[in-house]
N, C-alpha and C. Protein backbone atom coordinates (compact mmCIF):
# COMPACT_ATOMS: atom_id res chain seq x y z
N UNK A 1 11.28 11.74 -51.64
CA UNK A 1 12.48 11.40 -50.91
C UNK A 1 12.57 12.21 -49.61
N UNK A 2 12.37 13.54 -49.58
CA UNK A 2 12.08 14.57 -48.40
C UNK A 2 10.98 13.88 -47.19
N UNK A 3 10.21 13.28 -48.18
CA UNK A 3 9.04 12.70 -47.17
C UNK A 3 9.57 11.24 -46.29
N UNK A 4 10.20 10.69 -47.19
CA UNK A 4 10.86 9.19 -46.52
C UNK A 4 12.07 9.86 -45.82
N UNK A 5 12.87 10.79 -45.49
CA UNK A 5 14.15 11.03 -44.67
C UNK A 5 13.63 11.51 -43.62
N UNK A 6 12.64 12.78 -43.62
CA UNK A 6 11.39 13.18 -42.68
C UNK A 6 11.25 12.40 -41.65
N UNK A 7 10.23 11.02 -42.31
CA UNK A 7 10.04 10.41 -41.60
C UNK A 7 10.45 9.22 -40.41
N UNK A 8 11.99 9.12 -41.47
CA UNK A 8 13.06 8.03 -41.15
C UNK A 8 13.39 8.95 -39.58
N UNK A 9 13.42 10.45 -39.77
CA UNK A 9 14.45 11.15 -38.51
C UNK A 9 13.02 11.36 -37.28
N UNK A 10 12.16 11.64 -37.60
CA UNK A 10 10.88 11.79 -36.91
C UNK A 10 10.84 10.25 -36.06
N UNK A 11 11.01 9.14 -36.52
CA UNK A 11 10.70 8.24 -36.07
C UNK A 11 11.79 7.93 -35.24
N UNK A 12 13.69 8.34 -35.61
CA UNK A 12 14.26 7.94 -34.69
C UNK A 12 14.28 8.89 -33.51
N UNK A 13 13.98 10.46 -33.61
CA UNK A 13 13.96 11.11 -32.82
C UNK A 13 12.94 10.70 -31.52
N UNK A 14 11.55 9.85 -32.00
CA UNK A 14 10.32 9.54 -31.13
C UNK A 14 11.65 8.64 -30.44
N UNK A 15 11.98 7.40 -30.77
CA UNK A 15 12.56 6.25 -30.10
C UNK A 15 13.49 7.26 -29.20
N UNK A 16 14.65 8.07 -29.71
CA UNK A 16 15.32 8.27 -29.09
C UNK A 16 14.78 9.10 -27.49
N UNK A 17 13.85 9.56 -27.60
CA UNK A 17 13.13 10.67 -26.70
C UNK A 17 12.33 9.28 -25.88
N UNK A 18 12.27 8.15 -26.67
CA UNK A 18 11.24 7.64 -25.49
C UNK A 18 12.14 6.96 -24.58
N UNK A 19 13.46 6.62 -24.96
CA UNK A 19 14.44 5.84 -24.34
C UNK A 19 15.46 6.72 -23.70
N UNK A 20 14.94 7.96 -23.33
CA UNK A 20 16.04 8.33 -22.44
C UNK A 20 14.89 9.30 -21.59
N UNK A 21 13.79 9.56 -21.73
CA UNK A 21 12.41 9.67 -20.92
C UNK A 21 12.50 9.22 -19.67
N UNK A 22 13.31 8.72 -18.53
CA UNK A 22 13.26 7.93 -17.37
C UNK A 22 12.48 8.43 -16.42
N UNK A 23 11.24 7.58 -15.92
CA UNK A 23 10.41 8.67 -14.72
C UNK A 23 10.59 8.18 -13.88
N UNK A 24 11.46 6.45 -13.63
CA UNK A 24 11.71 6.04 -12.24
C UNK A 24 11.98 6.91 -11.08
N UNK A 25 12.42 7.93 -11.21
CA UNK A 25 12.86 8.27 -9.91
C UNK A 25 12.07 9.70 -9.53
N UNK A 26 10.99 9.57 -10.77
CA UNK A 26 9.53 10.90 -10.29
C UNK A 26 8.66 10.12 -9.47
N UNK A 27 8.51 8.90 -9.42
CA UNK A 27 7.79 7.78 -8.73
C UNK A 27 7.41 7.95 -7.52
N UNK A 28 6.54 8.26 -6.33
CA UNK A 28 7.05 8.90 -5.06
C UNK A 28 7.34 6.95 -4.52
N UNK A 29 7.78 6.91 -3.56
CA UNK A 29 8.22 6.01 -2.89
C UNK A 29 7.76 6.09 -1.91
N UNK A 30 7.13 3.99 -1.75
CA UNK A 30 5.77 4.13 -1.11
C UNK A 30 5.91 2.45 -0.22
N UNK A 31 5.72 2.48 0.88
CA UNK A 31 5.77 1.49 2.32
C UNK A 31 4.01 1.51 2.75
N UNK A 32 3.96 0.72 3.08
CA UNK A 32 3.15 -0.40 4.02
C UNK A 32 3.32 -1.38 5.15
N UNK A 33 3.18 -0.29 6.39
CA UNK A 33 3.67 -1.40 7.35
C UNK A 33 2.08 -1.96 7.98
N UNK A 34 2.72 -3.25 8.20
CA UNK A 34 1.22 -4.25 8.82
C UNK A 34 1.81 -4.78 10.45
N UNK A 35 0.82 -5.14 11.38
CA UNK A 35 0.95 -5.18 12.93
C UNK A 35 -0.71 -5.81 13.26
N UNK A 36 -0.42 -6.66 13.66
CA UNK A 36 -1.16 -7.93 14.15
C UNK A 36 -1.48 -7.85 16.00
N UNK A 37 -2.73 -7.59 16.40
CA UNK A 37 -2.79 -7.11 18.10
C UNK A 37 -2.93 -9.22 18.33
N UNK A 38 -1.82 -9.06 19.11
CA UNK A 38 -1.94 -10.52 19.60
C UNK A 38 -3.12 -10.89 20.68
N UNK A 39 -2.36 -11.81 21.52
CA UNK A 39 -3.35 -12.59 22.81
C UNK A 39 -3.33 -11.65 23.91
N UNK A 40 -2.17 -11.11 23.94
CA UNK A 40 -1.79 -10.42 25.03
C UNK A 40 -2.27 -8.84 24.64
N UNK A 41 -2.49 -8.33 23.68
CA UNK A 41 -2.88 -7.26 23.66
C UNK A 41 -2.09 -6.41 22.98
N UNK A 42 -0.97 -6.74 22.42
CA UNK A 42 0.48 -6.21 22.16
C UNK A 42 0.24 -6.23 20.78
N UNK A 43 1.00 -5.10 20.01
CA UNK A 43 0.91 -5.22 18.52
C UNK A 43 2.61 -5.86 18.09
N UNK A 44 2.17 -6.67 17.21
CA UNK A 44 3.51 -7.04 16.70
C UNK A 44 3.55 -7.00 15.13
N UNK A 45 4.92 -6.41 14.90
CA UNK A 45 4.97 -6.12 13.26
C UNK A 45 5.48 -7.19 12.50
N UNK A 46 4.28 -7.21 11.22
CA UNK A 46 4.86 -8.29 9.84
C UNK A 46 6.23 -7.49 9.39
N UNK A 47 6.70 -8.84 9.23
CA UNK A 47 7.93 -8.39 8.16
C UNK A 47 7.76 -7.89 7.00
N UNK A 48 6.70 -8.98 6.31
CA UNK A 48 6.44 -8.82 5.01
C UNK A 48 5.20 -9.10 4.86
N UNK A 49 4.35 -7.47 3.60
CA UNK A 49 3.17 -7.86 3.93
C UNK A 49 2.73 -8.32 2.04
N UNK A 50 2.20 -9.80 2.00
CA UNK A 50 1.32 -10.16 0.60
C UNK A 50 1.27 -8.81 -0.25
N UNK A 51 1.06 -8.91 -1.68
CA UNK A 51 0.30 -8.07 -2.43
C UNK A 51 0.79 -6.48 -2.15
N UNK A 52 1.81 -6.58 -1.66
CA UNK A 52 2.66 -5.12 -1.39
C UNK A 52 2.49 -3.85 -2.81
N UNK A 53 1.27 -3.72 -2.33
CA UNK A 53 1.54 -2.70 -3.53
C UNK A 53 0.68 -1.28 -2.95
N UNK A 54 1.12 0.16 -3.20
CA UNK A 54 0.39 0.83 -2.83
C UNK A 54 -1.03 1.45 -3.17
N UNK A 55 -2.12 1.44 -2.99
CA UNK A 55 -3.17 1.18 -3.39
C UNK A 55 -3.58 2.93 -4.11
N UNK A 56 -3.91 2.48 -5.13
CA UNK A 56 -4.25 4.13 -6.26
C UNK A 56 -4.85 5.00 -5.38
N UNK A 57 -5.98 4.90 -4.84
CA UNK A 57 -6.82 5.67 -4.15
C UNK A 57 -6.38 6.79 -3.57
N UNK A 58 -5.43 5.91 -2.73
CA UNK A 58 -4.37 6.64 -1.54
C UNK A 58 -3.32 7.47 -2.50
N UNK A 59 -2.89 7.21 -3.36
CA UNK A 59 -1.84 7.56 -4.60
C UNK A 59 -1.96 9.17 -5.06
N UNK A 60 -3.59 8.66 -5.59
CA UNK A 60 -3.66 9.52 -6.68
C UNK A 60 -4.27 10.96 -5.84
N UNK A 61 -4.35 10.79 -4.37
CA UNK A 61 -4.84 11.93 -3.46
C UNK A 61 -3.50 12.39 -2.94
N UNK A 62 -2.54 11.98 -3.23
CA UNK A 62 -1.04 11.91 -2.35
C UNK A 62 -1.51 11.94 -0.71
N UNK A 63 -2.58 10.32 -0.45
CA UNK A 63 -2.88 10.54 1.08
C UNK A 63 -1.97 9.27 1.38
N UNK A 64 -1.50 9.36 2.89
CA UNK A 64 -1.00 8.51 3.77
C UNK A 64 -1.87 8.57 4.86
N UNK A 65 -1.58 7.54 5.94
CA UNK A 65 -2.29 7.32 7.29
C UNK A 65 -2.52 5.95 7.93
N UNK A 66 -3.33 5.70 8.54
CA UNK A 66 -3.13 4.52 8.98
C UNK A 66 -4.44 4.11 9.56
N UNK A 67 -4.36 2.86 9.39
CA UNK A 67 -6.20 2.12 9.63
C UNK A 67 -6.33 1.07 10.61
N UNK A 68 -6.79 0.94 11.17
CA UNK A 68 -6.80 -0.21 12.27
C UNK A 68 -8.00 -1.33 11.88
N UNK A 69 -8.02 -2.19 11.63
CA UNK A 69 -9.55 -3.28 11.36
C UNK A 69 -9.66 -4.64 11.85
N UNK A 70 -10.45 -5.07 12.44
CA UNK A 70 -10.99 -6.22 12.59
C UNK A 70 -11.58 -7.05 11.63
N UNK A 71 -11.31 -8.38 11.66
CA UNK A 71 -11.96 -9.65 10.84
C UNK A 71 -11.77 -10.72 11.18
N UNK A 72 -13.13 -11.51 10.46
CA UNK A 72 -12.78 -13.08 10.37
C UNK A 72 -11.53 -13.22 9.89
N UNK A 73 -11.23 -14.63 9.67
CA UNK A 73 -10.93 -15.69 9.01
C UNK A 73 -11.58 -17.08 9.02
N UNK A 74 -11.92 -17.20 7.92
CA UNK A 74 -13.15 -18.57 8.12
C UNK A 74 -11.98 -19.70 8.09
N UNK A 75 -12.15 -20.84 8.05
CA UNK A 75 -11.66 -22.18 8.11
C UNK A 75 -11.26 -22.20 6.85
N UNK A 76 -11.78 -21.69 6.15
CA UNK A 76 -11.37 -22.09 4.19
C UNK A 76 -10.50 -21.24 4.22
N UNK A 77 -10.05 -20.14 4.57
CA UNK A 77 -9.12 -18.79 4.54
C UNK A 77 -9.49 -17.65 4.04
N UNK A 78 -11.06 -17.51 4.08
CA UNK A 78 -11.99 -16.56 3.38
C UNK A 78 -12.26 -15.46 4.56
N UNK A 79 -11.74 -14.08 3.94
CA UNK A 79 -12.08 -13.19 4.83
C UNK A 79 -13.66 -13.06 5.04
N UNK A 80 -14.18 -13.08 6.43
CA UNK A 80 -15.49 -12.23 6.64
C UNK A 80 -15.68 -11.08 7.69
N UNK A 81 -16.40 -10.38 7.55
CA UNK A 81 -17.18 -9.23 8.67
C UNK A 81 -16.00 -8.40 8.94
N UNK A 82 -15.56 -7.77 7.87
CA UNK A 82 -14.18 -6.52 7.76
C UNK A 82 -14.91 -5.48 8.18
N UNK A 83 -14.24 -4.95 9.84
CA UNK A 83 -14.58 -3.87 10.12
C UNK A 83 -13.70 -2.53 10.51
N UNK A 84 -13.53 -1.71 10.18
CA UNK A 84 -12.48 -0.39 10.11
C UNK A 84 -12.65 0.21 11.49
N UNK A 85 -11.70 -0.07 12.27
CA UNK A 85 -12.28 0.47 14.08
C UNK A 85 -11.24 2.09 13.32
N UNK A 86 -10.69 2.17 13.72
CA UNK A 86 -10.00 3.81 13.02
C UNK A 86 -9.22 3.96 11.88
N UNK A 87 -9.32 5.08 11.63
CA UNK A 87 -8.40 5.57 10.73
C UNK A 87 -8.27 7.39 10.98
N UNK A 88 -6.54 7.21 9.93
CA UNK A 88 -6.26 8.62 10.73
C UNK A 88 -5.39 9.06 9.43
N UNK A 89 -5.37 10.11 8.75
CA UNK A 89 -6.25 11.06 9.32
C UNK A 89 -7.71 10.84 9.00
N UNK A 90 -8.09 11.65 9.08
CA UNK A 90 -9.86 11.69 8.80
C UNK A 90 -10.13 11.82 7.50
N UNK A 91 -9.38 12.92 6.88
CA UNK A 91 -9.96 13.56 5.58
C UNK A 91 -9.71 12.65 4.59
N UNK A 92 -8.53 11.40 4.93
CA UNK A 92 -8.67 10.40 3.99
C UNK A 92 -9.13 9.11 4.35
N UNK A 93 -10.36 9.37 5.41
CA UNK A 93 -10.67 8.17 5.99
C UNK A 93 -11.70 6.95 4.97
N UNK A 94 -12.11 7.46 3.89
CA UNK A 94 -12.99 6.67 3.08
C UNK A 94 -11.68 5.80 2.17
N UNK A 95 -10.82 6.76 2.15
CA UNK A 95 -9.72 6.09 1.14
C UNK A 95 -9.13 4.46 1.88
N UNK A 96 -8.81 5.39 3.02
CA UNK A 96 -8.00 4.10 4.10
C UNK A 96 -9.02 3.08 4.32
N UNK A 97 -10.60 3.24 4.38
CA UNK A 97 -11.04 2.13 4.31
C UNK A 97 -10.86 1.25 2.94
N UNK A 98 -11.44 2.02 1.85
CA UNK A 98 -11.30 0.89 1.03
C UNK A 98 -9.82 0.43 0.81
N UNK A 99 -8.84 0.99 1.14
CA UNK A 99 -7.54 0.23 0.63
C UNK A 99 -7.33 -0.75 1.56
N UNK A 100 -7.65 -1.01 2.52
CA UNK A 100 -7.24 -1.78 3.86
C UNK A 100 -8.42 -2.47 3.49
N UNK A 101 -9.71 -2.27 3.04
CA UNK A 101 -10.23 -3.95 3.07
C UNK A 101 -9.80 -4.51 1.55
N UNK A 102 -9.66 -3.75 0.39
CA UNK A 102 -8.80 -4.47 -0.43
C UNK A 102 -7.93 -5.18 -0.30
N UNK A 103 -6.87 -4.62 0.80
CA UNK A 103 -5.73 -4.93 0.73
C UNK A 103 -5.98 -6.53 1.60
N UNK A 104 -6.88 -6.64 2.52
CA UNK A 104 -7.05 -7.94 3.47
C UNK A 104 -7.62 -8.76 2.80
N UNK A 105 -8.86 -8.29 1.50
CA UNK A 105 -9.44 -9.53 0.77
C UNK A 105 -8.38 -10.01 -0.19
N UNK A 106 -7.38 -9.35 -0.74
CA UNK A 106 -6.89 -9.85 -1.96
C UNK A 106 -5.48 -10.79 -1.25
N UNK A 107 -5.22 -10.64 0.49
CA UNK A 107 -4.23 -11.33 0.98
C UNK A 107 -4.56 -12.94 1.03
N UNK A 108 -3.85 -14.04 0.96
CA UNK A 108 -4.14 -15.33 0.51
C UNK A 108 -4.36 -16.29 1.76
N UNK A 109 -5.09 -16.12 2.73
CA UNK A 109 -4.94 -16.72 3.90
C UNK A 109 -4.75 -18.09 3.80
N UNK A 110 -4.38 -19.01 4.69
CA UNK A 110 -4.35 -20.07 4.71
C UNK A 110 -5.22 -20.59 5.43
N UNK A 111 -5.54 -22.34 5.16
CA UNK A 111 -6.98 -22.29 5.84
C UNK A 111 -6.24 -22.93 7.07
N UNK A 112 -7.44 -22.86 8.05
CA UNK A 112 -7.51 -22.98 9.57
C UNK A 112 -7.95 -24.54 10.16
N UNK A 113 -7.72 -24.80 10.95
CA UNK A 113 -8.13 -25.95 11.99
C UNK A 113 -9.88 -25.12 12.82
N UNK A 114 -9.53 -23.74 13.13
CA UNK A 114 -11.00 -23.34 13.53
C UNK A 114 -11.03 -21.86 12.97
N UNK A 115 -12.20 -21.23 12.74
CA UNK A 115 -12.31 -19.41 12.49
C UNK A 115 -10.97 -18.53 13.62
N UNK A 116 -10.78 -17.77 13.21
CA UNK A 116 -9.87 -16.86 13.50
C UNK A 116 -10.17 -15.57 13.69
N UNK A 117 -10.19 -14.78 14.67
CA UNK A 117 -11.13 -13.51 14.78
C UNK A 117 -9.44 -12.63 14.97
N UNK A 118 -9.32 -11.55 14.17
CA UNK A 118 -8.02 -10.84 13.48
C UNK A 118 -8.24 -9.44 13.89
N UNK A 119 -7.28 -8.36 15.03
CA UNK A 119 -7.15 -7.52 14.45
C UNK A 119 -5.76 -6.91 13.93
N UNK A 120 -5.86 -5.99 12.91
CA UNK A 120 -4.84 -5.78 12.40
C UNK A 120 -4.83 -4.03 12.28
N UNK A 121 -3.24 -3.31 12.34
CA UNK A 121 -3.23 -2.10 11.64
C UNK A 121 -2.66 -1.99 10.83
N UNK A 122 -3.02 -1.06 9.43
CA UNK A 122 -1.54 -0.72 8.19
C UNK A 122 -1.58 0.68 8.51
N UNK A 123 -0.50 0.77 7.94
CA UNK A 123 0.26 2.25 8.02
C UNK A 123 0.76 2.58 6.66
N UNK A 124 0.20 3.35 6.15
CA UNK A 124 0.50 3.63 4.44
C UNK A 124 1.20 5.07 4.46
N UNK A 125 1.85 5.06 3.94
CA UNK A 125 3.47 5.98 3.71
C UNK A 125 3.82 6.67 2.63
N UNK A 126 3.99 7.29 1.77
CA UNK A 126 4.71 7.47 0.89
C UNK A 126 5.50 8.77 0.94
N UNK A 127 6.52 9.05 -0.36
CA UNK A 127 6.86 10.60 -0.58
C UNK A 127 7.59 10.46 -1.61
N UNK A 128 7.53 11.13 -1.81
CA UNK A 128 8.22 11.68 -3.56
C UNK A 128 9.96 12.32 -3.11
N UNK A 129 10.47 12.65 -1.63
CA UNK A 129 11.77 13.25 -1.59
C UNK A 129 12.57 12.17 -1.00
N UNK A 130 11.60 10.95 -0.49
CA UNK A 130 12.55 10.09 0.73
C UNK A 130 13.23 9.17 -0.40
N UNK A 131 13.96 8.25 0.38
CA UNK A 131 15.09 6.95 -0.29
C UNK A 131 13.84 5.79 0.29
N UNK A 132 13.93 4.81 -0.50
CA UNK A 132 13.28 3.75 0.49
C UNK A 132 13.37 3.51 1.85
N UNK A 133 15.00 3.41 2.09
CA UNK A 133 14.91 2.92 3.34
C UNK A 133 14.72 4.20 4.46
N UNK A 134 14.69 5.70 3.64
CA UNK A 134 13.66 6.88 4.72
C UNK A 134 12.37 6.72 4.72
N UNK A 135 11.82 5.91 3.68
CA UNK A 135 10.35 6.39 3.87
C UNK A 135 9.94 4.64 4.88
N UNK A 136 10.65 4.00 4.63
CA UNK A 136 10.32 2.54 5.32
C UNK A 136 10.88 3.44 6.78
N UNK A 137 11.75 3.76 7.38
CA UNK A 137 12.10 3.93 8.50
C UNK A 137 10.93 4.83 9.34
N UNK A 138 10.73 5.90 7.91
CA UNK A 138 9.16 6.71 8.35
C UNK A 138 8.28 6.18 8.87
N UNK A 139 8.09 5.15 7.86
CA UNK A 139 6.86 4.16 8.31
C UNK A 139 6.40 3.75 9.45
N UNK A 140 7.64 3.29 10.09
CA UNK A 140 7.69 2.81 11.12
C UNK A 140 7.37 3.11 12.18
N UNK A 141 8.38 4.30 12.05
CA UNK A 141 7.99 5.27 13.56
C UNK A 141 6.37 5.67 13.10
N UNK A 142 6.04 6.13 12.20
CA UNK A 142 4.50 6.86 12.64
C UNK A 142 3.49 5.59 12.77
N UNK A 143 3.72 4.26 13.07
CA UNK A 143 3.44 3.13 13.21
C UNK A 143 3.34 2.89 14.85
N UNK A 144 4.18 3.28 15.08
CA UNK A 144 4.25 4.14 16.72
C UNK A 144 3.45 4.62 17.32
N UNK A 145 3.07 5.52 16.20
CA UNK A 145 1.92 6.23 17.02
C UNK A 145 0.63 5.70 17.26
N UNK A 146 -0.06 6.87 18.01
CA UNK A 146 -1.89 6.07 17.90
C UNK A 146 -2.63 6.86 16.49
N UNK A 147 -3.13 5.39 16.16
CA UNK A 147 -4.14 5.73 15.20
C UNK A 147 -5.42 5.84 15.37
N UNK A 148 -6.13 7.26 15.80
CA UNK A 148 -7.04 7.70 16.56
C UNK A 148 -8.05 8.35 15.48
């Protein structure tokens, strides 16, 4: 009987500990801004970018920065010839590549009337102290800057 009450309180104690456990707000909070160099030479910012999610790599180094790249777009909407002209900072420059060509192959292009030659920059953000709309406002401005 000791062994079945034991277990009865062991088991509500687990539930109770797992349901009031909340790590939402240990989460750091994390933006992606995207900017498209037009005809004219001018960068102009997406509103909203596909597949918004922040990429582990960058995560699990707590790196931010920002990448600049060139690409196709074929006629079918198939990315080709992804090339990384900068990234900044440096020390997480292998990271920012692979998250930025992840992030362009797994986006859903639509197909074309002819190929499409693309460049684009992201700006990857995060922090563990900001509100969303500080670390999106962050974003922004260091979006501003040059990514050298």
């Amino acid at each position: 009987m000791k062994t079945i009450v034991y277990c009865a309180s062991l088991i509500f104690s687990f539930a109770a500990f797992s349901q009031s456990n909340d790590i939402s707000d240990k989460r750091p909070i994390a933006d992606i801004q995207a900017q498209y160099l037009d005809q004219q030479g001018v960068w102009q910012r997406l509103q909203k970018i596909p597949n918004h999610e922040y990429p582990l790599e960058l995560l699990n180094i707590q790196g931010k920065g920002c990448a600049e790249t060139s690409f196709v777009i074929s006629k079918s909407g198939t990315v080709k010839d992804i090339k990384i002209n900068n990234t900044d900072p440096k020390r997480y420059g292998r990271q920012l590549q692979t998250a930025t060509r992840q992030l362009v192959r797994k986006w859903h292009w639509p197909e074309q009337e002819q190929q499409v030659n693309l460049t684009m920059r992201f700006d990857y953000c995060f922090d563990s102290d900001l509100t969303r709309d500080e670390i999106i406002n962050y974003c922004i401005k260091q979006s501003e800057q040059v990514c050298s």
